[in-house]
Protein backbone atom coordinates (compact mmCIF):
# COMPACT_ATOMS: atom_id res chain seq x y z
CA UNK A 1 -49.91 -35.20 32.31
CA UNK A 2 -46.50 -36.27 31.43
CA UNK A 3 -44.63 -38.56 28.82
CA UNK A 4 -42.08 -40.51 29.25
CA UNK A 5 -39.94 -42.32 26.74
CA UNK A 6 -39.19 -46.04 28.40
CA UNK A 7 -37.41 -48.91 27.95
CA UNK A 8 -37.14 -52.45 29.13
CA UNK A 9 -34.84 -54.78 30.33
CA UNK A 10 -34.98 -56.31 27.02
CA UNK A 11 -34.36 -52.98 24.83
CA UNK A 12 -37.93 -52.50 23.80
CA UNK A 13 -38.79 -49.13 23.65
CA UNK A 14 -41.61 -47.38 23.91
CA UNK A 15 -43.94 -43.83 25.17
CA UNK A 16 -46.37 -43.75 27.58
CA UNK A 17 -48.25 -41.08 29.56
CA UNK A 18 -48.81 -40.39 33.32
CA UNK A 19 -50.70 -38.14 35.44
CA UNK A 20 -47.51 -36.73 36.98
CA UNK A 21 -43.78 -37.83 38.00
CA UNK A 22 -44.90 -39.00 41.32
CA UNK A 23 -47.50 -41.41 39.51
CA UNK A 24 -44.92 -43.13 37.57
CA UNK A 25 -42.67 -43.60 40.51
CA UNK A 26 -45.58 -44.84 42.53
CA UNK A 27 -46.65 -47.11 39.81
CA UNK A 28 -43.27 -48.28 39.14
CA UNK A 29 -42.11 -49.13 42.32
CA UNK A 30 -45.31 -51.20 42.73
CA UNK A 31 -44.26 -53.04 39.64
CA UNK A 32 -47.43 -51.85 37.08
CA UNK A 33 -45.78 -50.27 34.37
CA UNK A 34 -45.02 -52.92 32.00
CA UNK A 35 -43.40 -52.96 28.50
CA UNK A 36 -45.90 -52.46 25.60
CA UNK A 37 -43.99 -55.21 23.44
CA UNK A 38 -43.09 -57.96 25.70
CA UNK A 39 -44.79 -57.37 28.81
CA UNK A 40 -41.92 -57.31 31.15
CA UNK A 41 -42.28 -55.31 34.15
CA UNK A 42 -38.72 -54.66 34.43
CA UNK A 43 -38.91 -50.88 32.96
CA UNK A 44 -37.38 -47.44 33.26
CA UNK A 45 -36.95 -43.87 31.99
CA UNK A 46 -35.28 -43.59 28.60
CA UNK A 47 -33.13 -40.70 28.13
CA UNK A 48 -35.31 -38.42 26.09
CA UNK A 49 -34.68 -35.01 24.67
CA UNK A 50 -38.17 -32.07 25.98
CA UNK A 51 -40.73 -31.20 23.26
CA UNK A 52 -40.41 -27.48 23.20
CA UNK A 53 -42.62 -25.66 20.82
CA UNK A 54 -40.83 -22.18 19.40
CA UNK A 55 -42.71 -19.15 20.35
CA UNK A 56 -45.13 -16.93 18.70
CA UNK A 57 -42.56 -14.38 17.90
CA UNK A 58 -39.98 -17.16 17.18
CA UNK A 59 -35.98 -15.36 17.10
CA UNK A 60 -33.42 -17.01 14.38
CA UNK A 61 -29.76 -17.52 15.15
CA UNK A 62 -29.24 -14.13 14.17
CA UNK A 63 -31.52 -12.51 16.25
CA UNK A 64 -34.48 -11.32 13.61
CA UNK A 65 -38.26 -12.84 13.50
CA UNK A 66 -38.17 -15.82 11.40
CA UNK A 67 -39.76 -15.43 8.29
CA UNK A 68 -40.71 -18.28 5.44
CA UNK A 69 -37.54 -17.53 3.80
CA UNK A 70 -35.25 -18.02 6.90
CA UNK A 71 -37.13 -21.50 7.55
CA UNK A 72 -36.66 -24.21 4.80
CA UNK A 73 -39.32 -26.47 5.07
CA UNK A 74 -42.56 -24.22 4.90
CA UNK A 75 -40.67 -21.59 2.33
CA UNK A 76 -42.24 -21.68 -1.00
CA UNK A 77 -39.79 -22.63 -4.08
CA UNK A 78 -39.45 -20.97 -6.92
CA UNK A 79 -42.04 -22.88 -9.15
CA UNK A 80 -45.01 -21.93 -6.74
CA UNK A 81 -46.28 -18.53 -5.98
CA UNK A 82 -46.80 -17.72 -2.08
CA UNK A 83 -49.93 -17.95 -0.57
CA UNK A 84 -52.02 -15.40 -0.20
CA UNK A 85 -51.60 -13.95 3.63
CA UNK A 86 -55.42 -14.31 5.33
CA UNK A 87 -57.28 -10.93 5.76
CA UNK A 88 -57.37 -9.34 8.79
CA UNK A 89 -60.04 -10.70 11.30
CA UNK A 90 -59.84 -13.73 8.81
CA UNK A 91 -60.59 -16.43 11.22
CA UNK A 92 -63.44 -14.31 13.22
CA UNK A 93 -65.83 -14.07 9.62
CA UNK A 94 -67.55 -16.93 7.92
CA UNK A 95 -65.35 -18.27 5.33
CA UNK A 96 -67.54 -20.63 3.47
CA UNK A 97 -71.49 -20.60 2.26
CA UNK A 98 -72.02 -23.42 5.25
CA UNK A 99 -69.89 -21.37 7.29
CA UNK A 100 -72.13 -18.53 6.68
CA UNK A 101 -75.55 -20.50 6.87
CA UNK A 102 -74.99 -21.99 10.47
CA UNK A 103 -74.03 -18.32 11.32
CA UNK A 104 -77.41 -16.77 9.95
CA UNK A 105 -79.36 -20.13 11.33
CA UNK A 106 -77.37 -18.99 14.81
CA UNK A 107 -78.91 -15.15 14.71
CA UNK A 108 -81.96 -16.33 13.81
CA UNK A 109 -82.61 -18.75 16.67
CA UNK A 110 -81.00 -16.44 19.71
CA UNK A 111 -83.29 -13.69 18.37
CA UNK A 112 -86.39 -15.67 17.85
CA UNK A 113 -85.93 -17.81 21.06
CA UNK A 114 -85.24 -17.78 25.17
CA UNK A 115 -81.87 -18.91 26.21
CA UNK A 116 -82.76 -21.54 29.10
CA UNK A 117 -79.03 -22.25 29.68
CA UNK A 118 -78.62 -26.11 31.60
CA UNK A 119 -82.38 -25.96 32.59
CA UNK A 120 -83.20 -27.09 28.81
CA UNK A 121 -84.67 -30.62 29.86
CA UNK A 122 -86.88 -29.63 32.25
CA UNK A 123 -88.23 -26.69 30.48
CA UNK A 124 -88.82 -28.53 27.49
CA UNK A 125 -90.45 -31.13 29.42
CA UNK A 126 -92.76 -29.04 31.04
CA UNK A 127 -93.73 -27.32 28.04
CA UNK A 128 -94.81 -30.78 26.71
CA UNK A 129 -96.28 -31.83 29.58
CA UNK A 130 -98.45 -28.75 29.73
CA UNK A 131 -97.05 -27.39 32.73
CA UNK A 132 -95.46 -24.08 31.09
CA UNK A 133 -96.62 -22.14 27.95
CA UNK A 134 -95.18 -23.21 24.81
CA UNK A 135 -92.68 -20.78 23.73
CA UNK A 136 -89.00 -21.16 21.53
CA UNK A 137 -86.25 -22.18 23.79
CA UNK A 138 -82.94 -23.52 23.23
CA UNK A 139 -80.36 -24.35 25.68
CA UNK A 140 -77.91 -27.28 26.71
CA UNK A 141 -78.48 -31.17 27.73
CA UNK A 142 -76.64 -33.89 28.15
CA UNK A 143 -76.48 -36.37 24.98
CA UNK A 144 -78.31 -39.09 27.31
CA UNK A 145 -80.98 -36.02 28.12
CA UNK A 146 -81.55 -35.57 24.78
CA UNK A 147 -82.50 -38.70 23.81
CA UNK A 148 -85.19 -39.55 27.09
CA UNK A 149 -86.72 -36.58 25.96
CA UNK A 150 -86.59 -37.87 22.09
CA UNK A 151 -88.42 -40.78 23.57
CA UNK A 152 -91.20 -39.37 25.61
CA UNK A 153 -91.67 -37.24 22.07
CA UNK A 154 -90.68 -33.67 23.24
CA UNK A 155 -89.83 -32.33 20.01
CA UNK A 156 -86.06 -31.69 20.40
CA UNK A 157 -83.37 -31.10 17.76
CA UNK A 158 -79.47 -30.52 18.13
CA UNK A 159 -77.86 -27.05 17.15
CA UNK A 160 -74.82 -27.08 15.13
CA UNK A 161 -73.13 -24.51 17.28
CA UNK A 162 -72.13 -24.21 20.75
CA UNK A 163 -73.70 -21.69 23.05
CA UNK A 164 -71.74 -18.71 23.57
CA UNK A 165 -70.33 -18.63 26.83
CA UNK A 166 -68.01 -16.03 28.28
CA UNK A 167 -65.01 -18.06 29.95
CA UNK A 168 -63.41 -15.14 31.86
């Protein structure tokens, strides 16, 4: 995807997004990207400066890390105290009571229940219709899923987590 600042032949200006440079010239050309304000189809690029985000290790003119105190706008003043910096592995442990309930509600259910992954609906289904012994499970549907099994009165409830997947 790709932004583009653009303006009409009337001076409006205004942002939109396409799925790549080629799309806007395609689209363009065939006369379907029109101006937000007036509707005029005559429309092009507006000179427009690249959103570049600094880096994790961001450098200051003179060469050092940036710190709060080299950076205005986030440094502290005087009158307040710096934060406190987060401990170690801060964002990895529960911070909060809820935080901490939906983790121990987590444990419980993978221990105490079969992981049935996408085949959720079906095994659920079964289980209701008889089919396959009853048994914990808890996997993954589809919100639609969910609800046609809600109304054939499979007991079903949502989790307030996500499974844990590995993604590499």
């Amino acid at each position: 995807m790709i932004r583009y600042a653009l303006k009409c032949k009337d001076g409006h200006s205004f942002e939109s997004w396409f799925q790549s440079a080629e799309a806007y010239d395609k689209l363009a050309a065939a006369g379907m990207v029109s101006c937000a304000i007036c509707g005029s189809d005559k429309v092009e690029k507006a000179i427009m400066a690249p959103r570049v985000r600094p880096g994790r290790n961001a450098v200051s003119k003179v060469g050092e890390a940036e710190t709060p105190a080299s950076v205005p706008a986030s440094a502290p003043t005087p009158a307040e105290p710096p934060a406190p910096a987060p401990a170690a592995g801060a964002l990895s442990s529960p911070s909060g009571d809820l935080e901490k309930a939906v983790k121990e509600l987590r444990s419980h259910i993978e221990k105490t229940s079969d992981y049935v992954g996408k085949d959720f609906v079906s095994e659920a289904r079964k289980m209701h219709l008889g089919d396959s012994p009853e048994r914990a499970i808890h996997g993954e549907a589809k919100p639609e899923e969910a609800k046609a099994l809600i109304e054939e009165g499979v007991p079903v409830v949502p989790l307030p987590f996500l499974p844990n997947r590995k993604t590499n």
